[in-house]
PDB file of N, CA and C in Angstrom:
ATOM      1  N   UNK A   1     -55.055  -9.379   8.910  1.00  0.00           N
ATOM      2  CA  UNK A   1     -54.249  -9.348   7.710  1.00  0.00           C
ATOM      3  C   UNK A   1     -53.373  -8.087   7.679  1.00  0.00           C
ATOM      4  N   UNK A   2     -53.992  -7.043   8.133  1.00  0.00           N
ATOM      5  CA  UNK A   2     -53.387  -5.768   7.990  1.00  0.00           C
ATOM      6  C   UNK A   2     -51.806  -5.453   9.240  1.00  0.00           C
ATOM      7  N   UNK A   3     -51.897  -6.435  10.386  1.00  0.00           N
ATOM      8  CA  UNK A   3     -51.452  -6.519  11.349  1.00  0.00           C
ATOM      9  C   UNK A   3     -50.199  -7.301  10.845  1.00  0.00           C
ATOM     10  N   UNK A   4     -50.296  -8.528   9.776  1.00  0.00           N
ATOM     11  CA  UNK A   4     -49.052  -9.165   9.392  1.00  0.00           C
ATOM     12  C   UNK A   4     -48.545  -8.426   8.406  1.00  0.00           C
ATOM     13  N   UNK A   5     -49.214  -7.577   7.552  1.00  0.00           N
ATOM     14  CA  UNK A   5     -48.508  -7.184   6.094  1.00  0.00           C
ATOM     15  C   UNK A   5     -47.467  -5.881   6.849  1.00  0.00           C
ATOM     16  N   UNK A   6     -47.925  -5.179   8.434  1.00  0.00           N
ATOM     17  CA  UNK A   6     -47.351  -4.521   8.391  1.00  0.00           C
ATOM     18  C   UNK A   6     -46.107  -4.807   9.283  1.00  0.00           C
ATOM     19  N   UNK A   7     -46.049  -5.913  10.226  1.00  0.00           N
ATOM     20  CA  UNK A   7     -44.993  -6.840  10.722  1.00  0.00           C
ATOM     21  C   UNK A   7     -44.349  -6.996   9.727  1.00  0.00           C
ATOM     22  N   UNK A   8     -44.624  -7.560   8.240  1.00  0.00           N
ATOM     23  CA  UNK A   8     -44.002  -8.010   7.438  1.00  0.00           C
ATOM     24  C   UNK A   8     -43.147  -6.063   6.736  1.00  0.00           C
ATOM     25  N   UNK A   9     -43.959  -5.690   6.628  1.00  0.00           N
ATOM     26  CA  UNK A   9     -43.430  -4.326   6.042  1.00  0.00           C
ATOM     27  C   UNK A   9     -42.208  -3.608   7.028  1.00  0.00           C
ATOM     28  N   UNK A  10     -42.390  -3.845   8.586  1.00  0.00           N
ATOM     29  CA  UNK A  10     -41.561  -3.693   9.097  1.00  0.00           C
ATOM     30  C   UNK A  10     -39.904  -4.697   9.387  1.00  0.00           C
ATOM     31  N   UNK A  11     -39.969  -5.673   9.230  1.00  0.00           N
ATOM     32  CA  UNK A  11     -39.098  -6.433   8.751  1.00  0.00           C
ATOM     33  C   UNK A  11     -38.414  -6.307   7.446  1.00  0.00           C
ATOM     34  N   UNK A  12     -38.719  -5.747   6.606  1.00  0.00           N
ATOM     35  CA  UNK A  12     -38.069  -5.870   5.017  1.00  0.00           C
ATOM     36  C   UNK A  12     -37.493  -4.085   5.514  1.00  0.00           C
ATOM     37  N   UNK A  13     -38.253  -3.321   6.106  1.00  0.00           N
ATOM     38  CA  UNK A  13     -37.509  -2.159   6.939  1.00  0.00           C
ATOM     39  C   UNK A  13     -36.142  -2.297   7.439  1.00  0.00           C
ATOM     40  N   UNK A  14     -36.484  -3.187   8.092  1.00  0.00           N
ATOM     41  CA  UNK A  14     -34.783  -3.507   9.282  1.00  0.00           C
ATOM     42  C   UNK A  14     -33.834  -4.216   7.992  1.00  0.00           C
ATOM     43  N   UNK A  15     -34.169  -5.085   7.658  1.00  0.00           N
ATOM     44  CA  UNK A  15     -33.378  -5.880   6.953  1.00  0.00           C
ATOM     45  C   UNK A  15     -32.397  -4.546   5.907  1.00  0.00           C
ATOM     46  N   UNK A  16     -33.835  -4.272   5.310  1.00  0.00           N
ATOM     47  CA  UNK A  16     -33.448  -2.754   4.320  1.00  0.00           C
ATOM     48  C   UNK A  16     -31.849  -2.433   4.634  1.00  0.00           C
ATOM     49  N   UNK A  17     -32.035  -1.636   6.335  1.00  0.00           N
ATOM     50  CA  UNK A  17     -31.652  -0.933   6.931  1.00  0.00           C
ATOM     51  C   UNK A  17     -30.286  -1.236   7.487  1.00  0.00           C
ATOM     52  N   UNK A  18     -30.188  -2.678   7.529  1.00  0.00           N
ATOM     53  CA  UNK A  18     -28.880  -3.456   7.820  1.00  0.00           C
ATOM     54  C   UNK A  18     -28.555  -3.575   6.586  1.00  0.00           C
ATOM     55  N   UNK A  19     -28.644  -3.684   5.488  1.00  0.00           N
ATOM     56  CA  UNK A  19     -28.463  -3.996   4.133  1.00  0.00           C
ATOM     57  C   UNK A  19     -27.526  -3.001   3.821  1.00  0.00           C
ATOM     58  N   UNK A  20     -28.051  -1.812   3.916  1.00  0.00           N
ATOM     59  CA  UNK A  20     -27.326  -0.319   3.943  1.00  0.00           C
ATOM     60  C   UNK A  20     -26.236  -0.113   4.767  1.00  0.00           C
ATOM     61  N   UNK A  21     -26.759  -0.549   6.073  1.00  0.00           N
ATOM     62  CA  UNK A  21     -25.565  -0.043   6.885  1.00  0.00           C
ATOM     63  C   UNK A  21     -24.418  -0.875   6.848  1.00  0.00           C
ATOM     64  N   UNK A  22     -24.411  -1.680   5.884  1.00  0.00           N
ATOM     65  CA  UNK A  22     -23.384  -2.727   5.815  1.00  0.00           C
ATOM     66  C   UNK A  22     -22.822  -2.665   4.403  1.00  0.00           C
ATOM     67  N   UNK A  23     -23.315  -1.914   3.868  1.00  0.00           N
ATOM     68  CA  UNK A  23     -22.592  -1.270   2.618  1.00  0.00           C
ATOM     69  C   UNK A  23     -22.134  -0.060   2.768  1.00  0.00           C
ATOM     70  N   UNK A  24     -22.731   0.586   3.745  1.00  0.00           N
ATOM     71  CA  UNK A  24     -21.739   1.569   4.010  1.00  0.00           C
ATOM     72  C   UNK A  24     -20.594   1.238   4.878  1.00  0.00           C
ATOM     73  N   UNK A  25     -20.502   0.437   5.466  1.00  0.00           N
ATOM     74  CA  UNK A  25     -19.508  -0.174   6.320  1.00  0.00           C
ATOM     75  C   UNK A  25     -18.282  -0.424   5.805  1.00  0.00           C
ATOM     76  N   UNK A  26     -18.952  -1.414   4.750  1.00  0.00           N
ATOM     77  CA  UNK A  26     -18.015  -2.402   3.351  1.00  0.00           C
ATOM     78  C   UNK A  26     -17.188  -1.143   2.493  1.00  0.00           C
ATOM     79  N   UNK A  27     -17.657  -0.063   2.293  1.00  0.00           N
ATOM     80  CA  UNK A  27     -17.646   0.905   1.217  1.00  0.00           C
ATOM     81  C   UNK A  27     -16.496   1.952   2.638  1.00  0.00           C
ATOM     82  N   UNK A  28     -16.408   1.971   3.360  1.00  0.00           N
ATOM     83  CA  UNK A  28     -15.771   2.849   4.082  1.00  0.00           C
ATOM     84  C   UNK A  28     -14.701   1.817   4.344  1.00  0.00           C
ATOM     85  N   UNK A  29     -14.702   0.806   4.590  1.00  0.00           N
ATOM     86  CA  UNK A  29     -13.163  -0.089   4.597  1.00  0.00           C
ATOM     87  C   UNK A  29     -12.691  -0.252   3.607  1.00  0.00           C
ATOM     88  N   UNK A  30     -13.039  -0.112   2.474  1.00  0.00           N
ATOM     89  CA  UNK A  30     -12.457  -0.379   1.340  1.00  0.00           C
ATOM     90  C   UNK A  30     -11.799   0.967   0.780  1.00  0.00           C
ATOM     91  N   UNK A  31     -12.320   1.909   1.071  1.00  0.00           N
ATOM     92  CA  UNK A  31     -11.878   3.388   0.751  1.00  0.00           C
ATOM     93  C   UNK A  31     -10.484   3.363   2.078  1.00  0.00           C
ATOM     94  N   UNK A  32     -10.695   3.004   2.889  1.00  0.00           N
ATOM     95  CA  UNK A  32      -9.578   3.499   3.802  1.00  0.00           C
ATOM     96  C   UNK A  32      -8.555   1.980   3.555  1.00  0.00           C
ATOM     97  N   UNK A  33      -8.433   0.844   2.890  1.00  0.00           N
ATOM     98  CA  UNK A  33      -7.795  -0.102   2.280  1.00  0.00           C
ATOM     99  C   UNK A  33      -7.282   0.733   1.250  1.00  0.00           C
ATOM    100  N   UNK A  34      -7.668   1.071   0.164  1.00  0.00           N
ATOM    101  CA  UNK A  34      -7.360   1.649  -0.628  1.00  0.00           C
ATOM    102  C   UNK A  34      -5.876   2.982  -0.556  1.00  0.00           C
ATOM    103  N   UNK A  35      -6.411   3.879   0.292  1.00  0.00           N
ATOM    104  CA  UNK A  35      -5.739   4.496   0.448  1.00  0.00           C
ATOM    105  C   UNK A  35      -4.360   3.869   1.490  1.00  0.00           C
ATOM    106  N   UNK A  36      -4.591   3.166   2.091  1.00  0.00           N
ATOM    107  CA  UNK A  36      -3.308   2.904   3.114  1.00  0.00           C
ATOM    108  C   UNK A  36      -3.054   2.289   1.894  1.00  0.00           C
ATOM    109  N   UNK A  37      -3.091   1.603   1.132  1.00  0.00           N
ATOM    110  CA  UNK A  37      -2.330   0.600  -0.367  1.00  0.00           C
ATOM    111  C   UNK A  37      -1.767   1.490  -0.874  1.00  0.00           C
ATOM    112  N   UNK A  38      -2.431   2.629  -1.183  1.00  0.00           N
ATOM    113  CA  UNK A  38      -1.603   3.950  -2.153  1.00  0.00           C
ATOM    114  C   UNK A  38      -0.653   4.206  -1.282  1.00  0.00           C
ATOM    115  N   UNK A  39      -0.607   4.601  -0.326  1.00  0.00           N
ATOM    116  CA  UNK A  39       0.386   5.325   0.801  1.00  0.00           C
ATOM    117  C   UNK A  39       1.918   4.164   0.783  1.00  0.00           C
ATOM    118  N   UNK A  40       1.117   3.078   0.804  1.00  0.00           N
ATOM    119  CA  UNK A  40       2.372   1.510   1.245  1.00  0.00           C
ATOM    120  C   UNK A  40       3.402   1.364  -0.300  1.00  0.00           C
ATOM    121  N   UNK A  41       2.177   1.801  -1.617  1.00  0.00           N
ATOM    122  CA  UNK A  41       3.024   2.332  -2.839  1.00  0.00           C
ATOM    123  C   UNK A  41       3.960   3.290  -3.252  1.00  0.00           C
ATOM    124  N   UNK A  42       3.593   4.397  -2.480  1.00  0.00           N
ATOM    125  CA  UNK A  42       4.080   5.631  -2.479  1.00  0.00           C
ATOM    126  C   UNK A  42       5.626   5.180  -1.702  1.00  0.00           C
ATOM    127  N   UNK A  43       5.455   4.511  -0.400  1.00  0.00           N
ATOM    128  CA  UNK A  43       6.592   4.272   0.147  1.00  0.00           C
ATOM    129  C   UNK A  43       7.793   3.441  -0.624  1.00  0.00           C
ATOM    130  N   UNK A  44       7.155   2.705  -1.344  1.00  0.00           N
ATOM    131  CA  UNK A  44       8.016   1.765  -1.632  1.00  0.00           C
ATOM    132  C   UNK A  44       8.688   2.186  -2.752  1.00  0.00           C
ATOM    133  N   UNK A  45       7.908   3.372  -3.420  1.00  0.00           N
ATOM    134  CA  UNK A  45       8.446   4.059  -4.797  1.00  0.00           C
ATOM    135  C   UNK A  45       9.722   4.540  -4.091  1.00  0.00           C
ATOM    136  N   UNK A  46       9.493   5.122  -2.692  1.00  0.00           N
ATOM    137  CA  UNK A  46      10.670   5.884  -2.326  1.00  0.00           C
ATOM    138  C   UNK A  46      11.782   5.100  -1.681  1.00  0.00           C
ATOM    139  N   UNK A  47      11.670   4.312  -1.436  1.00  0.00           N
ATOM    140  CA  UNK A  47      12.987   3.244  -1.288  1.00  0.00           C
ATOM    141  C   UNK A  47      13.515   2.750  -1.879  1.00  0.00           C
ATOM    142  N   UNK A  48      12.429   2.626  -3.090  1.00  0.00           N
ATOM    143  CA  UNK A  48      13.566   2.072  -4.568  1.00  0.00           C
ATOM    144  C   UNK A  48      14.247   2.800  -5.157  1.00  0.00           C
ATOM    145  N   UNK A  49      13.923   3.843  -5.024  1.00  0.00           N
ATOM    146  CA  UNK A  49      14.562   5.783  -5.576  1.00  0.00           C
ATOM    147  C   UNK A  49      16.170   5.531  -4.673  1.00  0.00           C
ATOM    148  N   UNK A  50      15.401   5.539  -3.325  1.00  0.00           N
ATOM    149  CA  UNK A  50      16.705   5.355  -2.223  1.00  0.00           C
ATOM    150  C   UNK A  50      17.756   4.748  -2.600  1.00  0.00           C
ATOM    151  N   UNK A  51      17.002   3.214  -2.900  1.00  0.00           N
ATOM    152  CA  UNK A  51      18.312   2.448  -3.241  1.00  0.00           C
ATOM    153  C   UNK A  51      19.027   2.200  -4.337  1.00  0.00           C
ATOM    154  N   UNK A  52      18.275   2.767  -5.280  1.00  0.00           N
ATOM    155  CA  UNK A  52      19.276   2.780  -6.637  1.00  0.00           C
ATOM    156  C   UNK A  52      20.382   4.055  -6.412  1.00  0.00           C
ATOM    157  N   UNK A  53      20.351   5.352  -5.809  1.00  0.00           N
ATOM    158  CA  UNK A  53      20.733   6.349  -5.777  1.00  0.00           C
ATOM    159  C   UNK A  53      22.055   5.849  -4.409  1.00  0.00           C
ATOM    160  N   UNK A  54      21.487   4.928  -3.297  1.00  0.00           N
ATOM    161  CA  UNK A  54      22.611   4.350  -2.723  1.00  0.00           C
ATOM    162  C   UNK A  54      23.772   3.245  -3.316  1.00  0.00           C
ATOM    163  N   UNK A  55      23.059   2.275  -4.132  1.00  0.00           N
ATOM    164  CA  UNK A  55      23.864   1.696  -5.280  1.00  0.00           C
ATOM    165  C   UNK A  55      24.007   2.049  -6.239  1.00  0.00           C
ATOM    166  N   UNK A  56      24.648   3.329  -6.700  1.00  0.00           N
ATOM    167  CA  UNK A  56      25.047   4.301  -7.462  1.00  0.00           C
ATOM    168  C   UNK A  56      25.941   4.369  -6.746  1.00  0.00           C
ATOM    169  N   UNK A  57      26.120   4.986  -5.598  1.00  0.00           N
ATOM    170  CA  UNK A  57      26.967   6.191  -4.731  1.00  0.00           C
ATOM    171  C   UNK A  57      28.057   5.088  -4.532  1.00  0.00           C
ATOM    172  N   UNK A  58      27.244   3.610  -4.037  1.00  0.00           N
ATOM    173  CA  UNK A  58      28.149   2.194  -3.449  1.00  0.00           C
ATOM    174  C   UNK A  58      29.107   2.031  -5.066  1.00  0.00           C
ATOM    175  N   UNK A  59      28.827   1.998  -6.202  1.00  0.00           N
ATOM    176  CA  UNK A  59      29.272   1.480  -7.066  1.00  0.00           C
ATOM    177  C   UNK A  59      30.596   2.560  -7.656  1.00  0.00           C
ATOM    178  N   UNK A  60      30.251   3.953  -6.927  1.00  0.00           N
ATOM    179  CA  UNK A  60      31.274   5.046  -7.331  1.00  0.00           C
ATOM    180  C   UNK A  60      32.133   5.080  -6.541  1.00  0.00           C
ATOM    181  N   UNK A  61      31.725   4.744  -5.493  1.00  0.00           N
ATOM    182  CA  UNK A  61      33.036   4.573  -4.524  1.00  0.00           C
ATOM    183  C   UNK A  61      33.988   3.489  -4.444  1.00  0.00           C
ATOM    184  N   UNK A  62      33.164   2.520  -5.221  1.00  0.00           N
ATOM    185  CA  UNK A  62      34.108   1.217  -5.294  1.00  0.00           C
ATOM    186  C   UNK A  62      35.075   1.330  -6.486  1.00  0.00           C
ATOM    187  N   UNK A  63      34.675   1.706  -7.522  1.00  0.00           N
ATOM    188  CA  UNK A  63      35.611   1.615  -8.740  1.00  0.00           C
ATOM    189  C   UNK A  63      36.924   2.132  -8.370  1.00  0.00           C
ATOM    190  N   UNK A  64      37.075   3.236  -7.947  1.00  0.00           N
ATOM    191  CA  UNK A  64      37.971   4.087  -7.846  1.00  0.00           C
ATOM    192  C   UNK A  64      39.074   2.958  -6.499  1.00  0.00           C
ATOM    193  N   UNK A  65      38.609   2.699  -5.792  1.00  0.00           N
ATOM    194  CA  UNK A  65      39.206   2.006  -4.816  1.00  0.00           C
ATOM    195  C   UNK A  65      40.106   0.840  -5.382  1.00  0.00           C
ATOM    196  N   UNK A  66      38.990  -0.062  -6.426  1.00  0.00           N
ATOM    197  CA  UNK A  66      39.872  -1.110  -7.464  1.00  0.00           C
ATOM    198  C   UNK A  66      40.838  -0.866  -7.938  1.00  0.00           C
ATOM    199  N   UNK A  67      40.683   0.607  -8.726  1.00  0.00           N
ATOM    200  CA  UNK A  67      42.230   1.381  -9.788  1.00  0.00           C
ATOM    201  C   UNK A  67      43.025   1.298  -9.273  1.00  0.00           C
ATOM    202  N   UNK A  68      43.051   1.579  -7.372  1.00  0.00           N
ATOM    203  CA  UNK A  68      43.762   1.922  -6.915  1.00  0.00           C
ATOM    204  C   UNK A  68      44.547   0.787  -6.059  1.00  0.00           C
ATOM    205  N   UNK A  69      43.666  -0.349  -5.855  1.00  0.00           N
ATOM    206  CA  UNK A  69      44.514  -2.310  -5.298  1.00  0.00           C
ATOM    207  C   UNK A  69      45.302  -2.402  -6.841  1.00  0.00           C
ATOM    208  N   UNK A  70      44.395  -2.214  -8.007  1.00  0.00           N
ATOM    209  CA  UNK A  70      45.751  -2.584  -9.292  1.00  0.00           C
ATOM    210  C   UNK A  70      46.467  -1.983  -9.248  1.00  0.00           C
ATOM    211  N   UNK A  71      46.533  -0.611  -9.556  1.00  0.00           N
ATOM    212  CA  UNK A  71      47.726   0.325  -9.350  1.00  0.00           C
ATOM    213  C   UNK A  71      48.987   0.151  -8.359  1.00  0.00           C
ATOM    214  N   UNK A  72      48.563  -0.421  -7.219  1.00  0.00           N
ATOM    215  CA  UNK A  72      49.503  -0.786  -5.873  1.00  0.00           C
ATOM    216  C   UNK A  72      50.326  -2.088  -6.042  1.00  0.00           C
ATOM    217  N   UNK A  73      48.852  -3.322  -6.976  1.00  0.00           N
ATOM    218  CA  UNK A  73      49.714  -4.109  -6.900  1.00  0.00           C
ATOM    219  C   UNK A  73      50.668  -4.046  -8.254  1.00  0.00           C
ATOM    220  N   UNK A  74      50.260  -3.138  -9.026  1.00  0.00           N
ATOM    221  CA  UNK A  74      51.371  -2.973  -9.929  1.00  0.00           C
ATOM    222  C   UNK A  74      52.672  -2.539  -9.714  1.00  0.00           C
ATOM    223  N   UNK A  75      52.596  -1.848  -9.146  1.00  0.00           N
ATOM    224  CA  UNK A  75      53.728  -1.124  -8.289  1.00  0.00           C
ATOM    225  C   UNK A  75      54.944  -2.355  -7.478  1.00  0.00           C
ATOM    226  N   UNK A  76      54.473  -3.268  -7.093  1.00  0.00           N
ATOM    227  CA  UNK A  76      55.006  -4.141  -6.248  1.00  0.00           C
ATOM    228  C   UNK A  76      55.803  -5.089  -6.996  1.00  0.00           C
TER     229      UNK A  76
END
């Protein structure tokens, strides 16, 4: 009897032991998911920054160009 309870005690050991190491597993991919997500956010904050500040610059350079097809074709 003493021979199975401790087969048995050693089994709920391992199991234990995989139980753990697979939450720490789970728990370390999810922390390094996490952070590459923040990082992929961070990026994208900065391209939208980019591109409003490039369609700004696109939209200032164009006006002035328009004044200047009316102006010409006024002229004509």
């Amino acid at each position: 009897m003493e021979r199975r309870t401790s087969c048995l005690q050693a089994n709920i050991d391992f199991l234990q032991n995989v139980i753990d190491r697979n939450a720490r597993d789970a728990r370390l991919k999810l922390d390094a998911a996490t952070k590459e997500l923040a990082a992929a956010r961070n990026e994208v904050a900065a391209m939208k920054a980019t591109l409003t500040a490039l369609q700004a610059r696109l939209e200032k350079l164009e006006k002035p160009g328009k004044t200047e097809n009316s102006n010409s074709d006024a002229k004509k």
